[in-house]
Structure formats: structure tokens, C-alpha cells
Protein backbone atom coordinates (compact mmCIF):
# COMPACT_ATOMS: atom_id res chain seq x y z
CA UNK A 1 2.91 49.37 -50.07
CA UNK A 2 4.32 48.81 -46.15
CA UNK A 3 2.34 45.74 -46.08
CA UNK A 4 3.43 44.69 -49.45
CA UNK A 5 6.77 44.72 -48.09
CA UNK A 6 6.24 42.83 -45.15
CA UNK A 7 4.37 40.17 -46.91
CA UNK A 8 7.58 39.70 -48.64
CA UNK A 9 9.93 40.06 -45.63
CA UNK A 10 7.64 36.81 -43.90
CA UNK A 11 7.91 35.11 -46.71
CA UNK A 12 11.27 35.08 -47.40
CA UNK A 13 11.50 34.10 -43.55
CA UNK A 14 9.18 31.20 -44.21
CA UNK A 15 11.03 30.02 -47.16
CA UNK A 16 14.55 29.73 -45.60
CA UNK A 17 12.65 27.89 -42.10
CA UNK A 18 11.53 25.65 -44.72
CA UNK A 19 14.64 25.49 -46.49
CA UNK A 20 16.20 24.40 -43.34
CA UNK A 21 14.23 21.82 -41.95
CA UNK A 22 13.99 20.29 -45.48
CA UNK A 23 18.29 20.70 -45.45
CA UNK A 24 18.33 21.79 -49.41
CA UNK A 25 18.32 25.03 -51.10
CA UNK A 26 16.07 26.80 -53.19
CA UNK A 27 16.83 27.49 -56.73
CA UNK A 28 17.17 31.79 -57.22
CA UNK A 29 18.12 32.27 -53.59
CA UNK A 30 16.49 34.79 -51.78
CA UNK A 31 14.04 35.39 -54.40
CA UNK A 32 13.48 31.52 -54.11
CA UNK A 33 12.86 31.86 -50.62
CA UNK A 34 10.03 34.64 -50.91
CA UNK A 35 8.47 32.70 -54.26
CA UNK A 36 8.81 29.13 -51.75
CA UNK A 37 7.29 30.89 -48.29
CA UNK A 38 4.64 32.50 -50.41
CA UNK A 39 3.91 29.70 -52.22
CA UNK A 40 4.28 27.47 -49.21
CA UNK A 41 2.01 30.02 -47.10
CA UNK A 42 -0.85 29.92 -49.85
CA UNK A 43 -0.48 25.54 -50.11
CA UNK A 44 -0.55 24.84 -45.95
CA UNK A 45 -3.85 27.67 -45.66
CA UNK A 46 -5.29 25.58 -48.44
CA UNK A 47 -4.21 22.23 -47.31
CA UNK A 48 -4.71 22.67 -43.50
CA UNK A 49 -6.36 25.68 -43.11
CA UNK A 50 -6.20 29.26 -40.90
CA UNK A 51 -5.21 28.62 -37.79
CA UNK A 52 -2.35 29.25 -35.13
CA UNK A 53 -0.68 32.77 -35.03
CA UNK A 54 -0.81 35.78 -37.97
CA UNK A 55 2.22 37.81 -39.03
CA UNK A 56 1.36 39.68 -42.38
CA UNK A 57 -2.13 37.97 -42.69
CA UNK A 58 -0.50 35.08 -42.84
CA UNK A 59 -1.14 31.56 -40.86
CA UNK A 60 2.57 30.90 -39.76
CA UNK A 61 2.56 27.00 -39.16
CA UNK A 62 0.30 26.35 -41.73
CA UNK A 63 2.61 28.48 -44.05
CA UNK A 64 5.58 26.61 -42.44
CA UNK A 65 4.48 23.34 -43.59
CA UNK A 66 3.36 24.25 -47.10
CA UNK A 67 6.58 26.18 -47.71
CA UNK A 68 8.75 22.37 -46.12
CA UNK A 69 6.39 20.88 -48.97
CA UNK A 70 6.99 23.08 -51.33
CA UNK A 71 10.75 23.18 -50.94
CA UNK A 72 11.03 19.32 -50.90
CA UNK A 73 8.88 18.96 -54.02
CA UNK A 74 11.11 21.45 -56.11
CA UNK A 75 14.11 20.08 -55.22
CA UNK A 76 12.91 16.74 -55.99
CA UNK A 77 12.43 18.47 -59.57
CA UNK A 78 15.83 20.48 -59.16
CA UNK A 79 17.39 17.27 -58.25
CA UNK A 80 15.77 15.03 -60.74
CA UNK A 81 16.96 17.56 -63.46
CA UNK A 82 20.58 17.73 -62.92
CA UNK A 83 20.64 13.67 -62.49
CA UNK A 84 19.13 13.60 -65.79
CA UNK A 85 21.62 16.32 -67.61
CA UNK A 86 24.66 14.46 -66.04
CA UNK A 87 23.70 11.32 -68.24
């Protein structure tokens, strides 16, 4: 259950680093940021693999980059949405 926990705590971490370097915000805040790191951290082991340091058996820079990809993909989406509901 601890690890559970800190799986999420990481993740949420991941997701706002990505948030940040990408300069938009997740949709669902905080819970955006744990569903973005997580997702991020499972797209950059897949993409680039398991390497570099491990914080809640979890690759960080590898999870760093999938969680900027994932962040700048869905607000791409997010974005594209509201541009199309404004019309």
C-alpha cells in the first residue's frame, strides 16, 4: 500500500516537471498530473527504455520525457477542443 502511495507521489512529481517544461496545464489538476507522470513514465520506458536513476521503480528521465510528450499531446487535444467549441 506504502509503495502504492509513492508511485503516486512520483508521479504526480513527474507530471507537473512535465507540465512545466511543456509551459501548459493539465486538464483535472493534480489528478492530471499523477494520470500524465504515470502515463508519461509507462510511454518514455517503452519508447526509450530503463535506464538512468529509479525512484518508485520508476526510470526518472525516461518518465520525464514521456510525461513532456504526453502533456504536449493532450493539450494539443485540450487546445484543439476549445478552438473548435468557440466557433
Amino acid at each position: 500500500m506504502l509503495s502504492f502511495i509513492w508511485m503516486l507521489i512520483v508521479g504526480a512529481i513527474i507530471g507537473c516537471i512535465g507540465q512545466a517544461i511543456v509551459g501548459r496545464d493539465m486538464p483535472l489538476g493534480w489528478v492530471g498530473n499523477i494520470i500524465g507522470g504515470l502515463v508519461g513514465a509507462w510511454l518514455g520506458t517503452a519508447l526509450l527504455g530503463d535506464w538512468g536513476p529509479r525512484v518508485a521503480d520508476m526510470a526518472i528521465f525516461p518518465a520525464i520525457i514521456g510525461a513532456i510528450i504526453v502533456v504536449f499531446i493532450i493539450s494539443l487535444l485540450i487546445g484543439g477542443l476549445r478552438s473548435r467549441s468557440r466557433t
